[in-house]
C-alpha atoms as a PDB file:
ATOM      1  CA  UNK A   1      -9.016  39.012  -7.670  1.00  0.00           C
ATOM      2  CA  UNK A   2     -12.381  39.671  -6.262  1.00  0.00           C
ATOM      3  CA  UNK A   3     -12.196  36.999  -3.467  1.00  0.00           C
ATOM      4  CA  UNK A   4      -9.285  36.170  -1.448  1.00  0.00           C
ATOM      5  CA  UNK A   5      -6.964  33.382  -2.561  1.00  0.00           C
ATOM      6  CA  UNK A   6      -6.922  30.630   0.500  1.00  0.00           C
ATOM      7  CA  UNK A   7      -3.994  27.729   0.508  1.00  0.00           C
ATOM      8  CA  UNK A   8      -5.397  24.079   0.868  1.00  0.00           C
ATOM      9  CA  UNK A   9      -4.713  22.727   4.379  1.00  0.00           C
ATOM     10  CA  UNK A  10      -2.288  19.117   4.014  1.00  0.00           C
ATOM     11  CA  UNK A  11      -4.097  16.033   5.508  1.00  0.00           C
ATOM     12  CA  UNK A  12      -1.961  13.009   6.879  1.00  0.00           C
ATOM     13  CA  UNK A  13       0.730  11.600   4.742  1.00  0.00           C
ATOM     14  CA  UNK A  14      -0.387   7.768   3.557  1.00  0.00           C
ATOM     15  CA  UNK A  15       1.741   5.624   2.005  1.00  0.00           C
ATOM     16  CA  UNK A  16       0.586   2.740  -0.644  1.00  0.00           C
ATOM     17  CA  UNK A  17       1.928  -0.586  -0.476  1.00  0.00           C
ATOM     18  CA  UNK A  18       4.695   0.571  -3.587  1.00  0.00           C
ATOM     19  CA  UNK A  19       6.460   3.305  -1.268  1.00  0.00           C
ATOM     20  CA  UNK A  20       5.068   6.170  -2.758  1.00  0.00           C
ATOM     21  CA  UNK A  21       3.763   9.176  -0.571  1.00  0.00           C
ATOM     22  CA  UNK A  22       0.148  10.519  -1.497  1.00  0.00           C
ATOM     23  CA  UNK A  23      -0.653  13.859   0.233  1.00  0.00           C
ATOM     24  CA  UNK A  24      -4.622  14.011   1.274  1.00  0.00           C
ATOM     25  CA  UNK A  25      -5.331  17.862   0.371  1.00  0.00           C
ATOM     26  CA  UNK A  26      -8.559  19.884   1.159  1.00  0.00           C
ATOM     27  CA  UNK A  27      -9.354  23.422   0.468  1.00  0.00           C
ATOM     28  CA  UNK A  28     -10.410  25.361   4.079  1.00  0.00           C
ATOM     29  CA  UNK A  29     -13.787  26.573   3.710  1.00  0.00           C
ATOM     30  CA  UNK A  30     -14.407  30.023   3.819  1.00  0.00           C
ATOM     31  CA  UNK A  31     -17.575  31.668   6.294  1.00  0.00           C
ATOM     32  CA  UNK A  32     -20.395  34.114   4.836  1.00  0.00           C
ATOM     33  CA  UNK A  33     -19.187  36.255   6.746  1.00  0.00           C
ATOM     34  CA  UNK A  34     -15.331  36.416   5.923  1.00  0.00           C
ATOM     35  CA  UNK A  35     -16.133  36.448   2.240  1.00  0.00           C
ATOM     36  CA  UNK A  36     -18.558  39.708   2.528  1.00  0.00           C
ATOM     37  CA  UNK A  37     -15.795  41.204   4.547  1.00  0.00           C
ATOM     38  CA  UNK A  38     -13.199  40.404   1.659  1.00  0.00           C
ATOM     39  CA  UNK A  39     -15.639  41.475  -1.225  1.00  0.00           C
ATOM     40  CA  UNK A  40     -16.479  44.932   0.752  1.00  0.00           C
ATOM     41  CA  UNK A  41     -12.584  45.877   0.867  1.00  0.00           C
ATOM     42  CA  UNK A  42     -12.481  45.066  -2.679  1.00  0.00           C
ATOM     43  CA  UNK A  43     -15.610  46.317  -4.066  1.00  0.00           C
ATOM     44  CA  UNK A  44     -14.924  50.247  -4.140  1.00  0.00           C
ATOM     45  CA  UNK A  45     -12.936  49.802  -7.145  1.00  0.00           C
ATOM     46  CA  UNK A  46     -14.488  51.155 -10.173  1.00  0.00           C
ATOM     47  CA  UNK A  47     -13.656  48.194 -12.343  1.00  0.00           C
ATOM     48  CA  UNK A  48     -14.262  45.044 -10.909  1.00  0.00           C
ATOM     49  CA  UNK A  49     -13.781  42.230 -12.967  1.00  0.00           C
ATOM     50  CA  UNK A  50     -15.628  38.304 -12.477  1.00  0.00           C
ATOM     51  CA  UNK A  51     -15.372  35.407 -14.084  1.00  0.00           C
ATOM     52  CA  UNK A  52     -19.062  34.233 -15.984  1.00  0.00           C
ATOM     53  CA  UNK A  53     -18.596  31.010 -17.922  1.00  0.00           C
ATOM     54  CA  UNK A  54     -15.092  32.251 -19.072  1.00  0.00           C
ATOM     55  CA  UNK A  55     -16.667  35.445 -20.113  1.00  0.00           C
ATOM     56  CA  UNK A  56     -15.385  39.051 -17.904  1.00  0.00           C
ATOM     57  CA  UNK A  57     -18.053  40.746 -16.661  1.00  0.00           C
ATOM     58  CA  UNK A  58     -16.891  44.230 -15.239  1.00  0.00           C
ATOM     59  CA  UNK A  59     -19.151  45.782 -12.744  1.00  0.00           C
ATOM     60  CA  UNK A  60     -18.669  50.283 -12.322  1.00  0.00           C
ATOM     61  CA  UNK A  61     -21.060  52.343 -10.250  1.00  0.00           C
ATOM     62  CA  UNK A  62     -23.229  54.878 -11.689  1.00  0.00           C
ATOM     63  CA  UNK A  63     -24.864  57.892  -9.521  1.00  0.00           C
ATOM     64  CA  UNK A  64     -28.508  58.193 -10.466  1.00  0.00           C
ATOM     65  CA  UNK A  65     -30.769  61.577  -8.804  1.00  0.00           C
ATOM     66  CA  UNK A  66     -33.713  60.669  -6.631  1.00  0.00           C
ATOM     67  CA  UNK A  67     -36.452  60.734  -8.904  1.00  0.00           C
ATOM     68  CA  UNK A  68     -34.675  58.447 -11.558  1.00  0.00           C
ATOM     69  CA  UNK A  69     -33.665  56.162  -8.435  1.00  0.00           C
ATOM     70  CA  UNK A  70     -37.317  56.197  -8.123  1.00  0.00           C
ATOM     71  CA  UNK A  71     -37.895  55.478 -11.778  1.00  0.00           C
ATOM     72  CA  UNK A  72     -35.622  52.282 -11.416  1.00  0.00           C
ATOM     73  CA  UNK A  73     -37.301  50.672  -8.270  1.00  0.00           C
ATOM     74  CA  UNK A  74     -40.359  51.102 -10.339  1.00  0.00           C
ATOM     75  CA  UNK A  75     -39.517  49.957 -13.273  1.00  0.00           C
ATOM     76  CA  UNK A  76     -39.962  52.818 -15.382  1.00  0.00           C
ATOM     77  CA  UNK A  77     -36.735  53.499 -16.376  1.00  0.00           C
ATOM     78  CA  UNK A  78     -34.431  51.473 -18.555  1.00  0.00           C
ATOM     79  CA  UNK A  79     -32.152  53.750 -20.084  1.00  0.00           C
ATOM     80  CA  UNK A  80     -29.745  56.482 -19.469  1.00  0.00           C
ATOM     81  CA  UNK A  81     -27.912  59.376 -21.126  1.00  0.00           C
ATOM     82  CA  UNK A  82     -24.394  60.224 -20.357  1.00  0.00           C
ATOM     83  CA  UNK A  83     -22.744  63.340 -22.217  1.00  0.00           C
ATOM     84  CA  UNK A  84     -19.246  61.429 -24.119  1.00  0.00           C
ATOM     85  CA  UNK A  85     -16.183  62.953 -22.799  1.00  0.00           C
ATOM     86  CA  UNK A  86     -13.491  63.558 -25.067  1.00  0.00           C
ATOM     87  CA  UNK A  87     -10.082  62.982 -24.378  1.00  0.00           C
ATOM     88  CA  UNK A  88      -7.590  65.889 -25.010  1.00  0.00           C
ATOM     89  CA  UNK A  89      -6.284  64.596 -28.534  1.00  0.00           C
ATOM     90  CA  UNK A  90      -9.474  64.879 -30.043  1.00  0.00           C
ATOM     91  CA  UNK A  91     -10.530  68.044 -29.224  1.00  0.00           C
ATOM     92  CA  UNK A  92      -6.870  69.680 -29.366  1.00  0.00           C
ATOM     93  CA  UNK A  93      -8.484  72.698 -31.935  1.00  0.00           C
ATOM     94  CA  UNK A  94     -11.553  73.196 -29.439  1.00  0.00           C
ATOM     95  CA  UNK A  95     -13.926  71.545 -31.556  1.00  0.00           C
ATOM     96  CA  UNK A  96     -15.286  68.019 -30.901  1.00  0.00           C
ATOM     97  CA  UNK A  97     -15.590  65.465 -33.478  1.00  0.00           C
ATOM     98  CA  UNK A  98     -18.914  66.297 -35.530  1.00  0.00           C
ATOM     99  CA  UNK A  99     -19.002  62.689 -37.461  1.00  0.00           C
ATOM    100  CA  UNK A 100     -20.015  59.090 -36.058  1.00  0.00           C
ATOM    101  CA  UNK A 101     -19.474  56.247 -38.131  1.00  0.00           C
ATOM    102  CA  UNK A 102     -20.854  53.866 -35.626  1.00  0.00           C
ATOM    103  CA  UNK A 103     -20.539  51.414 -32.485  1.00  0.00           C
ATOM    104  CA  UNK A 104     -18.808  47.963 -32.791  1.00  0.00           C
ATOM    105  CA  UNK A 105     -20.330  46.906 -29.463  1.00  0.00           C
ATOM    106  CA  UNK A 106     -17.007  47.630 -27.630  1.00  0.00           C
ATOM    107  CA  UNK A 107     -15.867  51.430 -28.856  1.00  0.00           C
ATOM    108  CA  UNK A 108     -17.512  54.160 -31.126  1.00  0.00           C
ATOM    109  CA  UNK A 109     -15.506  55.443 -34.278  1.00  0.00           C
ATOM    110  CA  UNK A 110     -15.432  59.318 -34.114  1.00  0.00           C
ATOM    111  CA  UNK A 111     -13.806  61.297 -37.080  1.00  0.00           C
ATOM    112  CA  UNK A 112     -11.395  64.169 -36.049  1.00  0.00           C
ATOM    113  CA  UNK A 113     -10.458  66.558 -38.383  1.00  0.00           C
ATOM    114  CA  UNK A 114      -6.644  66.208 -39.043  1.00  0.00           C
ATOM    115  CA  UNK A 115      -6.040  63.408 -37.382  1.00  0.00           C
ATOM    116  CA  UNK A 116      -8.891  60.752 -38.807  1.00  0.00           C
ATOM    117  CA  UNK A 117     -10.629  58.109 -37.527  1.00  0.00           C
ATOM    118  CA  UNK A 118     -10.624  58.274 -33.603  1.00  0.00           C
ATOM    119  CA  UNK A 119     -12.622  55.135 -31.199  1.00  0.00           C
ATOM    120  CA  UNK A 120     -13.493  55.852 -27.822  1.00  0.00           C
ATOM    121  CA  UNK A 121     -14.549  52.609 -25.435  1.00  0.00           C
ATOM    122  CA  UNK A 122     -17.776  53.923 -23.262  1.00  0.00           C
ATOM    123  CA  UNK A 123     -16.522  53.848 -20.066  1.00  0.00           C
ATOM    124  CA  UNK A 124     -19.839  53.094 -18.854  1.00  0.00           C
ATOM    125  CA  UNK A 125     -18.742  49.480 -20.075  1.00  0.00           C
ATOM    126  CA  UNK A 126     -20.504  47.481 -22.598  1.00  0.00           C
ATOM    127  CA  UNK A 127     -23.576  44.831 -23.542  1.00  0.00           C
ATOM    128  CA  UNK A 128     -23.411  41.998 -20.489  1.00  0.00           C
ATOM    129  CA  UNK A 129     -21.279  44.252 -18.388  1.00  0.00           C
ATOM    130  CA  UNK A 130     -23.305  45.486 -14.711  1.00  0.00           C
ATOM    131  CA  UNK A 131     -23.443  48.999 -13.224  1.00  0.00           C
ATOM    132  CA  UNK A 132     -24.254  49.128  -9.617  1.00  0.00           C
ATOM    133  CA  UNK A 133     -26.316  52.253  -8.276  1.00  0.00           C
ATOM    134  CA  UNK A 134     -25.414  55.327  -6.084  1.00  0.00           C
ATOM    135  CA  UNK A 135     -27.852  56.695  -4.542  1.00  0.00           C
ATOM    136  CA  UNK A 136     -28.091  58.848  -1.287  1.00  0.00           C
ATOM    137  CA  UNK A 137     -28.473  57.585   2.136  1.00  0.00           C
ATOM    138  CA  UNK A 138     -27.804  58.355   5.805  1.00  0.00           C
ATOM    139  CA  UNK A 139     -27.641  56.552   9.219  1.00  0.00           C
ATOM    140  CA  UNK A 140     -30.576  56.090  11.209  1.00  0.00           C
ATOM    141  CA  UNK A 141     -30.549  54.655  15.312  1.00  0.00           C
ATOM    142  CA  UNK A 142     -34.032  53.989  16.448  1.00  0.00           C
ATOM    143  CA  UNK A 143     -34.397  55.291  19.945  1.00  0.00           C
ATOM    144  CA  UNK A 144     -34.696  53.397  23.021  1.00  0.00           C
ATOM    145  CA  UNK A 145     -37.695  54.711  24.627  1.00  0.00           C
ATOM    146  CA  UNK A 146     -41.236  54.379  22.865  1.00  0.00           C
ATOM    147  CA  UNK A 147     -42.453  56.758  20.258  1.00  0.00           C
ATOM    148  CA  UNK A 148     -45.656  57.897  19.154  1.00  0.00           C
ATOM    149  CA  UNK A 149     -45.339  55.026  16.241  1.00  0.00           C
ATOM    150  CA  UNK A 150     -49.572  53.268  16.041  1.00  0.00           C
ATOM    151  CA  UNK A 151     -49.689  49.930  18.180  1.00  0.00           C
ATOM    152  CA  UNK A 152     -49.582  46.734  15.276  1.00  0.00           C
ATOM    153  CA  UNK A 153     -53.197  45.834  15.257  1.00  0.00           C
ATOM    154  CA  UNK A 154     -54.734  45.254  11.826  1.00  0.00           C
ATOM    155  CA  UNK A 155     -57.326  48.377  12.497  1.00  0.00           C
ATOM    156  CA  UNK A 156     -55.162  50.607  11.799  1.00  0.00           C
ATOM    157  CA  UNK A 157     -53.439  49.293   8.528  1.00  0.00           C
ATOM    158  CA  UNK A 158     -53.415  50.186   5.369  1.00  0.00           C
ATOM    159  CA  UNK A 159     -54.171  48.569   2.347  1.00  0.00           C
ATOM    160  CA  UNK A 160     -51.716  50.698  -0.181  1.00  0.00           C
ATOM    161  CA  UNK A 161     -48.739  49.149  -0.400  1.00  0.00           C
ATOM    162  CA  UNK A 162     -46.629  52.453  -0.262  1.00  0.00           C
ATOM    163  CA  UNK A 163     -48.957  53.783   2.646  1.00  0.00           C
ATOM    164  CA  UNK A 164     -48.226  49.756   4.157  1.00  0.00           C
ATOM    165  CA  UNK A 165     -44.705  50.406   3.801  1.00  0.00           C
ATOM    166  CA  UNK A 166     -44.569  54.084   6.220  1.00  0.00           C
ATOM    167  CA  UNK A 167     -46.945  52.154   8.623  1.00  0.00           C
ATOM    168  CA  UNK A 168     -44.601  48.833   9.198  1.00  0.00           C
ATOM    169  CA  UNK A 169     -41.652  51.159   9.438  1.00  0.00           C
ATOM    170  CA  UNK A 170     -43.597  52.907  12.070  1.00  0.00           C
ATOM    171  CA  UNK A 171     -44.691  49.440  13.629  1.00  0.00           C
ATOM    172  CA  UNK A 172     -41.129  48.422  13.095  1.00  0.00           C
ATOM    173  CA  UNK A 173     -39.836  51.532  15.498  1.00  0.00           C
ATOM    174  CA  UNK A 174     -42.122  50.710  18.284  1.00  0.00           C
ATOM    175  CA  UNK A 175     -41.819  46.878  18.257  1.00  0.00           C
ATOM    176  CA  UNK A 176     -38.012  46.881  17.748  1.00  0.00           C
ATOM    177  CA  UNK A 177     -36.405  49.943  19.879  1.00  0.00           C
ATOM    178  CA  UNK A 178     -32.217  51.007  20.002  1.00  0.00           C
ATOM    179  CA  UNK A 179     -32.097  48.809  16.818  1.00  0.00           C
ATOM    180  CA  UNK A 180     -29.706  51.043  13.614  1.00  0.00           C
ATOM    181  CA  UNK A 181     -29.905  51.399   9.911  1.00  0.00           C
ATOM    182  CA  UNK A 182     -29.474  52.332   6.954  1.00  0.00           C
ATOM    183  CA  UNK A 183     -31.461  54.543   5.152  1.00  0.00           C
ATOM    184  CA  UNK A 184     -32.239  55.494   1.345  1.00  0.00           C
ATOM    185  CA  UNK A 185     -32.941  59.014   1.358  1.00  0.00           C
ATOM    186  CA  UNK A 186     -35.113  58.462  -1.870  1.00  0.00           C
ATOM    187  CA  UNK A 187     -37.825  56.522  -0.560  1.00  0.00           C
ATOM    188  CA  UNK A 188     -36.705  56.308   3.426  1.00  0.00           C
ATOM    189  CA  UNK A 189     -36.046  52.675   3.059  1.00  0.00           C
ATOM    190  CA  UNK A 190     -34.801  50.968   5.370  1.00  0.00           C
ATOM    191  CA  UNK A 191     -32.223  48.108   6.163  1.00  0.00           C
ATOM    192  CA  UNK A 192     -31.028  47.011   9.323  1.00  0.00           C
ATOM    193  CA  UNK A 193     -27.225  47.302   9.968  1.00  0.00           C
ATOM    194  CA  UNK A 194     -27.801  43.156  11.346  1.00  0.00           C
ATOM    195  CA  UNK A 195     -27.962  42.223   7.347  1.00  0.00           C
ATOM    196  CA  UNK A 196     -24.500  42.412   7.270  1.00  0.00           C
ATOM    197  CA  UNK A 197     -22.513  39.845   9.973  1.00  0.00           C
ATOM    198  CA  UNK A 198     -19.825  40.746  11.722  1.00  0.00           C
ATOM    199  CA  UNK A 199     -16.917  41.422  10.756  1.00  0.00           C
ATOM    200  CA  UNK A 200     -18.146  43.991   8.293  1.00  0.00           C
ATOM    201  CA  UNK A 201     -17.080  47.570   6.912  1.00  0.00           C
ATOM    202  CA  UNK A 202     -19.914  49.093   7.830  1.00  0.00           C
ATOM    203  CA  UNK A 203     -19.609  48.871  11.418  1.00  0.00           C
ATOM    204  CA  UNK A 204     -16.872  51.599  10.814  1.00  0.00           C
ATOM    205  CA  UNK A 205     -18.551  53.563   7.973  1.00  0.00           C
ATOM    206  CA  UNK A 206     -21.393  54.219   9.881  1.00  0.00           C
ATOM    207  CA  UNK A 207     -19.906  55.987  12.789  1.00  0.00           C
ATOM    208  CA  UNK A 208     -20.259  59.735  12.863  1.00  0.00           C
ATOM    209  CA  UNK A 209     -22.462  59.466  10.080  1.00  0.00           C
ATOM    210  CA  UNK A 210     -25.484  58.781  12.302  1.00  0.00           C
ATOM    211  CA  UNK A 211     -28.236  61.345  10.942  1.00  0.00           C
ATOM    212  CA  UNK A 212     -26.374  63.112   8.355  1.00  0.00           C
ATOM    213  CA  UNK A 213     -27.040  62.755   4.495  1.00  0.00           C
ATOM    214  CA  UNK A 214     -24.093  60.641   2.462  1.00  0.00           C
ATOM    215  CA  UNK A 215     -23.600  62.213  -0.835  1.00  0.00           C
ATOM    216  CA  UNK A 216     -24.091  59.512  -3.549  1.00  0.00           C
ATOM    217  CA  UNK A 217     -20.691  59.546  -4.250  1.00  0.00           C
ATOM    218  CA  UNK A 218     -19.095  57.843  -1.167  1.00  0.00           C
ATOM    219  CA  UNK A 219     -21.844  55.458  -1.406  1.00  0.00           C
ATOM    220  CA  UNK A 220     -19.907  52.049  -0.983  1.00  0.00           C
ATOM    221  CA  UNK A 221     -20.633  48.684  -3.512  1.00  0.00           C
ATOM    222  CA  UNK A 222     -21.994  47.115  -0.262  1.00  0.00           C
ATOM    223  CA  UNK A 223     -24.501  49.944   0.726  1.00  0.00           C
ATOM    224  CA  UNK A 224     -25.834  49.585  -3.068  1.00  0.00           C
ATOM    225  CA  UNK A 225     -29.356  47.740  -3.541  1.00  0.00           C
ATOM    226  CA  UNK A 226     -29.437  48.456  -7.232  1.00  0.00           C
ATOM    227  CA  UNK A 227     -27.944  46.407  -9.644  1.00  0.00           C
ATOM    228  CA  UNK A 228     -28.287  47.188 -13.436  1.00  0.00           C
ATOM    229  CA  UNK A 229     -27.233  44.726 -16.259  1.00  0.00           C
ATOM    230  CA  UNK A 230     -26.450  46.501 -19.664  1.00  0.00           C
ATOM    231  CA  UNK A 231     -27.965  45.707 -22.455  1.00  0.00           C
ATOM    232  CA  UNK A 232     -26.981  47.497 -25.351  1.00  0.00           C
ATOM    233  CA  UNK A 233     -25.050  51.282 -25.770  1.00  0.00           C
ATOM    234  CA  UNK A 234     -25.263  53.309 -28.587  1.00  0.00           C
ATOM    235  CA  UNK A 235     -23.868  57.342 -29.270  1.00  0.00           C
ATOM    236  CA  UNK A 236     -26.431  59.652 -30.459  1.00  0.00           C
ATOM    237  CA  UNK A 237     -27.051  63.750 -30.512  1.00  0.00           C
ATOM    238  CA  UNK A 238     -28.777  64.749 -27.017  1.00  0.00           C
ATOM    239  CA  UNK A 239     -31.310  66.677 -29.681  1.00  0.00           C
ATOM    240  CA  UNK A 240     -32.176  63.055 -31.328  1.00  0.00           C
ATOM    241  CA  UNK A 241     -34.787  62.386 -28.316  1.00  0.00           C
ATOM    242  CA  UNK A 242     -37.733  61.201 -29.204  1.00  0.00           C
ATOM    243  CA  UNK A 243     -40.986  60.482 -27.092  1.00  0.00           C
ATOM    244  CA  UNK A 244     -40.395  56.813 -26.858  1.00  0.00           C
ATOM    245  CA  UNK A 245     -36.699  57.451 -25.535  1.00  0.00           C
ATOM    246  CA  UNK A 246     -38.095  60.354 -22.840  1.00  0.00           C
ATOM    247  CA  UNK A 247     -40.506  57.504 -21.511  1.00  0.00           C
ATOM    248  CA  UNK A 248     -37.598  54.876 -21.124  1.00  0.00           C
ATOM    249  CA  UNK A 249     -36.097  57.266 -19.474  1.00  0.00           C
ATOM    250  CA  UNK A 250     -38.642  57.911 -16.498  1.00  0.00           C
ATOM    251  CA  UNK A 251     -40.196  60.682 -17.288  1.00  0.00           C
ATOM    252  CA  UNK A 252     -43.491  61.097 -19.291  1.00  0.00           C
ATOM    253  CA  UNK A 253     -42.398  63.427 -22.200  1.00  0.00           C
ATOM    254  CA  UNK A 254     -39.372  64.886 -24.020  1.00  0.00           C
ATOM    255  CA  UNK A 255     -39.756  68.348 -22.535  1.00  0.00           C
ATOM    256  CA  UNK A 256     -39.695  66.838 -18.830  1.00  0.00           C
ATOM    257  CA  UNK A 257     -36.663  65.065 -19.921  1.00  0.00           C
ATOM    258  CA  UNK A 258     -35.253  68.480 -20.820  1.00  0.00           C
ATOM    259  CA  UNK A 259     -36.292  70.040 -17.896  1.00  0.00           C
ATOM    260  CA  UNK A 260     -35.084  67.226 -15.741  1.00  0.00           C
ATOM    261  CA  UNK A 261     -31.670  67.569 -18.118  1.00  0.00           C
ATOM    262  CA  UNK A 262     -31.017  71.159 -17.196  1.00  0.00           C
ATOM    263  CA  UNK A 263     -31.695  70.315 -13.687  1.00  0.00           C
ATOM    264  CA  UNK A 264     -28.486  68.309 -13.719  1.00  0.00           C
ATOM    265  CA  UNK A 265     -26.924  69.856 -16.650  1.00  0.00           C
ATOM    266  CA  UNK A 266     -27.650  73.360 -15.960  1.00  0.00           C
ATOM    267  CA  UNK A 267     -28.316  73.681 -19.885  1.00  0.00           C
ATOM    268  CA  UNK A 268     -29.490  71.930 -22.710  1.00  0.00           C
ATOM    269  CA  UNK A 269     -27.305  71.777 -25.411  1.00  0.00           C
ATOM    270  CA  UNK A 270     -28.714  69.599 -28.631  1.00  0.00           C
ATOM    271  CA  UNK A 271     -25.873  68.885 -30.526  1.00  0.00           C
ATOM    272  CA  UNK A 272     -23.855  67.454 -27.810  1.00  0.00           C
ATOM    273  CA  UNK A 273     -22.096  63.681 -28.162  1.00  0.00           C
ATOM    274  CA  UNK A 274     -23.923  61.382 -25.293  1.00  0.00           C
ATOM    275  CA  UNK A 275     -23.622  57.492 -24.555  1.00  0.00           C
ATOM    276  CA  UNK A 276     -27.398  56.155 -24.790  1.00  0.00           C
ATOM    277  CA  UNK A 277     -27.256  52.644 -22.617  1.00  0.00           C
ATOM    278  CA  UNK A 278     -30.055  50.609 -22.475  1.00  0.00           C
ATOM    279  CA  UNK A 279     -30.062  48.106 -19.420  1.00  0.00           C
ATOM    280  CA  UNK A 280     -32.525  46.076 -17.116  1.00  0.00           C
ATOM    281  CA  UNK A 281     -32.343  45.300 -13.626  1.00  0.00           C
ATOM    282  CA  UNK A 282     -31.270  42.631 -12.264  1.00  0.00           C
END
């Protein structure tokens, strides 16, 4: 379950004028601040199922590089390509399936020689399912004593709203000193450790992590400020790119997707299997 189960609390006994006993029940309510605490213990899983109008939504986390984290907070980018990962049964003879008959909205139907007709469930999930972003970030504790930060007058600030943003946080360490946070490495955003109430994980996770980087991968669901919704996952060839596709992905042509491809890739391999999942934030 994704939040804790609580038993109701019994009221007084009262008894009607027949005899009969009638127990007065309540359910306890539960704080903010114990539910976030509950959630956070639970929310490192990588499935994590919720109930929507009967429906399951499952929620995974996905690690995205800076410049496509940038691409997100922007808007730029609403799809991804992940390279499909065989299982050991269908590629027993070193060769990976080389026909796709198609995607039922839950699993794509592969043909294996020898062995036929082979689906494979994205594990990415599927159409209404959520991914939650990892991304990397670090520990910051504003010092006590005064800086060379600009004093908050309204000389001195700027009118672009990235330029705006470095000047408040600079405002931000002057006005608010010995204060700590959290910090997105991509854009140096930054959240103050008092969003989440006590008692909270993060009182713990942050400690000897003060000033060094956290590799996207132990990036906890809490820490996470991106939240994607899927919309709809298809297989293609990585080769099968086109323009429109390289722009959805971030980038501002096919051959800067490649590059960006072998950055992560180290190579660029056209006939290879990938998951193509369209999403939006949410």
């Amino acid at each position: 379950m994704l939040w804790s189960a609580h038993r109701p609390r019994l009221g007084r006994h009262k008894f009607n004028p027949r005899g009969l006993c009638h127990v007065e029940s309540h359910l306890s309510q539960v704080s903010q601040q114990s539910c976030l605490a509950t959630r956070a213990c639970q929310d490192d899983r990588h499935d994590m199922a919720v109930s929507f109008r009967g429906s399951v939504v499952k929620s995974r986390p996905i690690l995205f590089s800076a410049p496509m984290v940038r691409a997100l907070l922007d808007g730029s980018k609403t799809q991804t390509r992940r390279i499909v990962k065989f299982p050991e049964r269908m590629i027993d003879d070193g060769a990976t399936p080389t026909i796709y008959h198609g995607f039922d909205g839950k699993t794509a139907c592969f043909y294996v020689a020898g062995t036929g007709d082979e689906n494979l469930a994205c594990p990415y999930g599927q159409p209404g399912d959520r991914l939650w972003v990892r991304e990397s970030f670090t520990y910051w504790e504003r010092p006590d004593h005064k800086d060379s930060a600009p004093r908050s007058n309204e000389s001195n600030r700027p009118a672009d709203g990235k330029r705006y943003e470095r000047w408040m946080n600079r405002v931000m360490a002057q006005e608010l000193p010995g204060e700590d946070f959290l910090v997105y490495k991509t854009d140096d955003f930054k959240r103050s450790l008092g969003e989440w109430k006590h008692p909270h994980p993060i009182y713990e996770h942050c400690i000897g992590r003060f000033g060094k980087t956290v590799s996207p991968i132990h990036m906890p669901r809490w820490a996470s400020r991106i939240t994607l919704e899927i919309v709809s996952v298809r297989v293609d060839r990585l080769g099968d790119l086109t323009e429109i596709d390289a722009q959805a992905e971030g980038v501002q042509s096919v051959a800067d997707f490649i590059n960006l491809w072998k950055s992560i890739n180290k190579s660029w391999e056209p006939e290879t299997w990938i998951w193509v999942i369209q999403f939006r934030k949410v």
